[in-house]
N, C-alpha and C. Protein backbone atom coordinates (compact mmCIF):
# COMPACT_ATOMS: atom_id res chain seq x y z
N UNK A 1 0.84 -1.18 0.00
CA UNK A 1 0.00 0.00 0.00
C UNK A 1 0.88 1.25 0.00
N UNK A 2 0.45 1.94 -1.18
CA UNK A 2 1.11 3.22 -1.19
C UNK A 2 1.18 4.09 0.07
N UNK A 3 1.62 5.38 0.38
CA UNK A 3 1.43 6.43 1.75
C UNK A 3 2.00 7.80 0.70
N UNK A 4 1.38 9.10 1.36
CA UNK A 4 2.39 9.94 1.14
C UNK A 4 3.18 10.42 2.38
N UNK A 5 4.24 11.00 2.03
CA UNK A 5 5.32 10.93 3.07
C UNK A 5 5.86 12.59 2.76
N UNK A 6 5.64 13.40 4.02
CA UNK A 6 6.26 14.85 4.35
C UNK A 6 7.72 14.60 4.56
N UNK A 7 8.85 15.13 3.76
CA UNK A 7 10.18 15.19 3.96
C UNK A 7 10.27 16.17 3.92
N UNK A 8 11.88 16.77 4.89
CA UNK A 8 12.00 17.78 5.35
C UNK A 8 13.93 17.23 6.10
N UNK A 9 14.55 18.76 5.67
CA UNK A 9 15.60 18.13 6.06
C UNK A 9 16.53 17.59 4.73
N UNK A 10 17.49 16.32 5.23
CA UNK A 10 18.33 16.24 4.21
C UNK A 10 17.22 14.79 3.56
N UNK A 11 16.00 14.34 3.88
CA UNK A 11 15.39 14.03 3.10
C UNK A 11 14.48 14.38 1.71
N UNK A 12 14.57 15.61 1.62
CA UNK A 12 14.24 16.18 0.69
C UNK A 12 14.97 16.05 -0.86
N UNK A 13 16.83 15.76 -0.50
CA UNK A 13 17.50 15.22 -1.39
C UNK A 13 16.85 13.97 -2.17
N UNK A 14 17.22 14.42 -3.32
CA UNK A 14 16.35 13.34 -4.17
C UNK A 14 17.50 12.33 -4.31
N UNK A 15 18.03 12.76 -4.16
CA UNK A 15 19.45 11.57 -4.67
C UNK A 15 19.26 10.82 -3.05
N UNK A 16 19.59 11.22 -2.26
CA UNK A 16 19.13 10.22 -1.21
C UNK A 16 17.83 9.24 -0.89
N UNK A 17 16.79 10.21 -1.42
CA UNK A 17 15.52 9.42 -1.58
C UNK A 17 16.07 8.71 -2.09
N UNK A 18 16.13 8.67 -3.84
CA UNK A 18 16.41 7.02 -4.50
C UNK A 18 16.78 6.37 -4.11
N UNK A 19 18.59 6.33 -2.73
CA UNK A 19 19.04 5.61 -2.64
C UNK A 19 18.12 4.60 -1.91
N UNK A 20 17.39 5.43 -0.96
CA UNK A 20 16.87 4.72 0.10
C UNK A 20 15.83 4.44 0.14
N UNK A 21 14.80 5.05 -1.12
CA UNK A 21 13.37 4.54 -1.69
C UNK A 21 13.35 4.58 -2.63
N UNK A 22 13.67 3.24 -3.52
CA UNK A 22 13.91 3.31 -4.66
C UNK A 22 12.44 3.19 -5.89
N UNK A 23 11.31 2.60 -4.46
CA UNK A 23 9.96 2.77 -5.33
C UNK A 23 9.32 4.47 -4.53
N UNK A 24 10.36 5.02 -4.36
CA UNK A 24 9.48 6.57 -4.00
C UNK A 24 9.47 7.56 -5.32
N UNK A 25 8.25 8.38 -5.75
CA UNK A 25 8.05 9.36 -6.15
C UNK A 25 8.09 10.58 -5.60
N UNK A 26 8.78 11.51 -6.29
CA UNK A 26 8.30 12.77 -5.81
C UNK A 26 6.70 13.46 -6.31
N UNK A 27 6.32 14.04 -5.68
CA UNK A 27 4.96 14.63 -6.03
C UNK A 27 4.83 15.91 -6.07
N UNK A 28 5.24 16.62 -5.20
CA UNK A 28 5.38 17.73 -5.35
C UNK A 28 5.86 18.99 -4.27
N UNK A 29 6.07 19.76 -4.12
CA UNK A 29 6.64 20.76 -3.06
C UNK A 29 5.70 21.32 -2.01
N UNK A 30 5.68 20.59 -0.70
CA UNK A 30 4.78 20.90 0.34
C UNK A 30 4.59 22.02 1.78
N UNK A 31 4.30 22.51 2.59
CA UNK A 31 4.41 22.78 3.37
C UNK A 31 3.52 22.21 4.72
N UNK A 32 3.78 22.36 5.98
CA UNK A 32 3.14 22.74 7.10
C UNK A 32 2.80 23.41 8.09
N UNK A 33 1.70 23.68 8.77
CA UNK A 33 1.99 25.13 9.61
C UNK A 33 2.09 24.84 11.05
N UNK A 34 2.24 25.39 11.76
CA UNK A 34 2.10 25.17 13.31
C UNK A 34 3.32 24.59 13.42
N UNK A 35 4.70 24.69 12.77
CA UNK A 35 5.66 23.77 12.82
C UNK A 35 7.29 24.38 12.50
N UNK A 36 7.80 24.27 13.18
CA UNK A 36 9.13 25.15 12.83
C UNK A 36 10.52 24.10 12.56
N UNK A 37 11.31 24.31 11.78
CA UNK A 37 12.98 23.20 11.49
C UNK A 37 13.63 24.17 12.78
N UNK A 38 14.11 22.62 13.07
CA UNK A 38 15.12 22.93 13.84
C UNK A 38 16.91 22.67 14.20
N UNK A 39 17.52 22.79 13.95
CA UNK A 39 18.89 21.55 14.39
C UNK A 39 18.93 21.34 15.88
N UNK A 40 18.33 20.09 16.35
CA UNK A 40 18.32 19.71 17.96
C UNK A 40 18.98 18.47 18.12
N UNK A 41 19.46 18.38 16.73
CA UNK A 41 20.20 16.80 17.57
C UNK A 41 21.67 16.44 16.96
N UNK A 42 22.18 14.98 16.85
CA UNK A 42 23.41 15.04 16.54
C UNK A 42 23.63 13.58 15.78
N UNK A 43 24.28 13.90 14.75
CA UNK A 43 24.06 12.10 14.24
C UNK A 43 25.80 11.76 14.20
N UNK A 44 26.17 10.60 14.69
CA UNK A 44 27.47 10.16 14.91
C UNK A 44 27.81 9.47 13.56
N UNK A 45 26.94 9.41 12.15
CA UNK A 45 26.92 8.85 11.06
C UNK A 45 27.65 9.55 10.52
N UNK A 46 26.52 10.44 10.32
CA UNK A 46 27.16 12.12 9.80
C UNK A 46 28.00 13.26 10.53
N UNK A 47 28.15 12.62 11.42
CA UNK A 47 29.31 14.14 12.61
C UNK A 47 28.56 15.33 12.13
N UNK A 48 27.42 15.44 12.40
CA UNK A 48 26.96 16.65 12.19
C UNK A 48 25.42 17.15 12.98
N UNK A 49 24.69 18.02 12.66
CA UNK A 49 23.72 18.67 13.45
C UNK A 49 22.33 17.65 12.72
N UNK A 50 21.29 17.34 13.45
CA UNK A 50 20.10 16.73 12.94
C UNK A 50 19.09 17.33 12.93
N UNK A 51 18.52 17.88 11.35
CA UNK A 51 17.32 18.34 11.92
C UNK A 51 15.86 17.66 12.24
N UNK A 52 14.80 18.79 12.97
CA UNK A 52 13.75 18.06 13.22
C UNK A 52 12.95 19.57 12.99
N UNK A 53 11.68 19.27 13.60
CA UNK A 53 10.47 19.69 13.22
C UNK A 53 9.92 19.87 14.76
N UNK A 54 9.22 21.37 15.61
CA UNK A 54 8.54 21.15 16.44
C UNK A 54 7.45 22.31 16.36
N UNK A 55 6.47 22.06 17.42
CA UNK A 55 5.50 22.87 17.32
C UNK A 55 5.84 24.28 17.39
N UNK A 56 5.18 24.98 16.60
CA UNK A 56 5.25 26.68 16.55
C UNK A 56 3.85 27.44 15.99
N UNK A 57 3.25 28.15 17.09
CA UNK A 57 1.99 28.42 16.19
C UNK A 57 2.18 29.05 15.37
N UNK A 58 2.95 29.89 15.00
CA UNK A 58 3.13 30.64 13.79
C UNK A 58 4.11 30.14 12.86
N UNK A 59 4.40 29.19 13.22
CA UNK A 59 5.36 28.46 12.25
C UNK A 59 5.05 27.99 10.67
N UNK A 60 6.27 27.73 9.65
CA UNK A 60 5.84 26.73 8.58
C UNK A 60 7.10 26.31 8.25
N UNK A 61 6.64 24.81 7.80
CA UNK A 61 7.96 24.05 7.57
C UNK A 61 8.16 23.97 5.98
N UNK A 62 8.64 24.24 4.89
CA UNK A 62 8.67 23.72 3.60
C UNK A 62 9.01 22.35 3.68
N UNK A 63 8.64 21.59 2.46
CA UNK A 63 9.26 20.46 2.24
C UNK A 63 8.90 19.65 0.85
N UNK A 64 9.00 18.28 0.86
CA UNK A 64 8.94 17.77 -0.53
C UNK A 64 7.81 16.54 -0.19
N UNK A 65 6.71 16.57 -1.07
CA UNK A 65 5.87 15.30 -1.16
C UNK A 65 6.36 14.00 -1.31
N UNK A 66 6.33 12.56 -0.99
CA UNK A 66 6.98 11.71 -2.13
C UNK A 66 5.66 10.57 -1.50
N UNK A 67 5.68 10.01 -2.77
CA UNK A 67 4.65 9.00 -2.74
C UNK A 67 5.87 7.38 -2.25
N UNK A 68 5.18 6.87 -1.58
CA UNK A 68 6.54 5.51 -0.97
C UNK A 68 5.47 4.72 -0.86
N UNK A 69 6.48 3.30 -0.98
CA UNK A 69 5.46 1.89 -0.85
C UNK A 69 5.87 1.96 1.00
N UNK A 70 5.26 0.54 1.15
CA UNK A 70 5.70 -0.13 2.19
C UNK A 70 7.27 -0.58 2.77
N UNK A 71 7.78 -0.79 1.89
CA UNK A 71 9.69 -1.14 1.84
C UNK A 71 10.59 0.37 2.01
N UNK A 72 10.06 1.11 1.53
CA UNK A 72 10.41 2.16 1.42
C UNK A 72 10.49 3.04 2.99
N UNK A 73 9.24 3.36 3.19
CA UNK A 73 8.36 3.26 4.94
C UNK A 73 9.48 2.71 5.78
N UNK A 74 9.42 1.23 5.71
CA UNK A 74 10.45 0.76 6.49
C UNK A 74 11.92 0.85 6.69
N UNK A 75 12.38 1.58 5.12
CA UNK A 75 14.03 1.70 4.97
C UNK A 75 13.99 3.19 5.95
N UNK A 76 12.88 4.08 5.58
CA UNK A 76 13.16 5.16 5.55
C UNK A 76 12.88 5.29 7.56
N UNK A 77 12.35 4.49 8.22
CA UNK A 77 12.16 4.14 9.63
C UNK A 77 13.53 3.82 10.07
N UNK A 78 14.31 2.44 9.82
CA UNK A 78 15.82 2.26 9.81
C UNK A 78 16.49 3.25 9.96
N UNK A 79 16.55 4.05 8.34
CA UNK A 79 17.44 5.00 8.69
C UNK A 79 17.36 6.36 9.48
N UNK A 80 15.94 6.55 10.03
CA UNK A 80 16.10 7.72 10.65
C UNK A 80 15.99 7.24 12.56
N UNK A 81 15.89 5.98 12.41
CA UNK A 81 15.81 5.35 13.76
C UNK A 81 14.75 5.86 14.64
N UNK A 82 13.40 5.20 13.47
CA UNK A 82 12.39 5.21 14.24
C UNK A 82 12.00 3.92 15.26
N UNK A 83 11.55 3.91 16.26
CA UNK A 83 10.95 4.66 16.90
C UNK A 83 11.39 5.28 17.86
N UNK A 84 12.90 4.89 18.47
CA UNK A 84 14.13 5.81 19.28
C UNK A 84 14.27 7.20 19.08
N UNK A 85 14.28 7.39 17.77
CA UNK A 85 15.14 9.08 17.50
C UNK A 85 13.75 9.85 17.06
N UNK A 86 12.93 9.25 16.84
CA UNK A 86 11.60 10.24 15.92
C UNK A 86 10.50 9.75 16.53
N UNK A 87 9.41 9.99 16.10
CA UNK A 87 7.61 10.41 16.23
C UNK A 87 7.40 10.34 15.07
N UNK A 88 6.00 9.83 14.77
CA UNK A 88 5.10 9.92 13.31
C UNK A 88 3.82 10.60 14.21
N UNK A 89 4.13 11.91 14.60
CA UNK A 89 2.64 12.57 15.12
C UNK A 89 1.87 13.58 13.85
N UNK A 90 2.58 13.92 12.68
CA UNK A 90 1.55 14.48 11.70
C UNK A 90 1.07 13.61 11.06
């Protein structure tokens, strides 16, 4: 079963999508409101800053649509180390 999926961050790279969803589409260029980027964390992969997403009422986040199967879902869970490092609350 298909999903669409809000990316944001260095998921928005399409070249990374493919690597890591190789049945993902892009769809199109999205936003959200009530929601602000942030760098709050730290990835020992990348030696570098992680971003995330938190509430802001006046906030908006840009980002990229992509349509993903099920395999995809799951690579893309792996690599962001869900359910330890993230939330699926939108």
């Amino acid at each position: 079963m298909e999903k669409y999926y809000f990316a944001y961050g260095s998921n928005m790279n399409l070249d990374q999508m493919e690597e890591r969803c190789p049945d993902s589409e892009f769809v199109c260029v999205g936003y959200i409101k009530n929601y602000k980027f942030v760098y709050d964390g730290y990835s020992i992969t990348r030696e570098g800053a992680v971003g995330n997403i938190l509430k802001d009422k006046e906030g908006i986040v840009w980002g990229a649509i992509f349509k993903i199967s099920e395999r995809d879902e799951e690579e893309l869970n792996r690599c962001e180390g869900y359910p330890t490092t993230y939330s699926k609350n939108i």
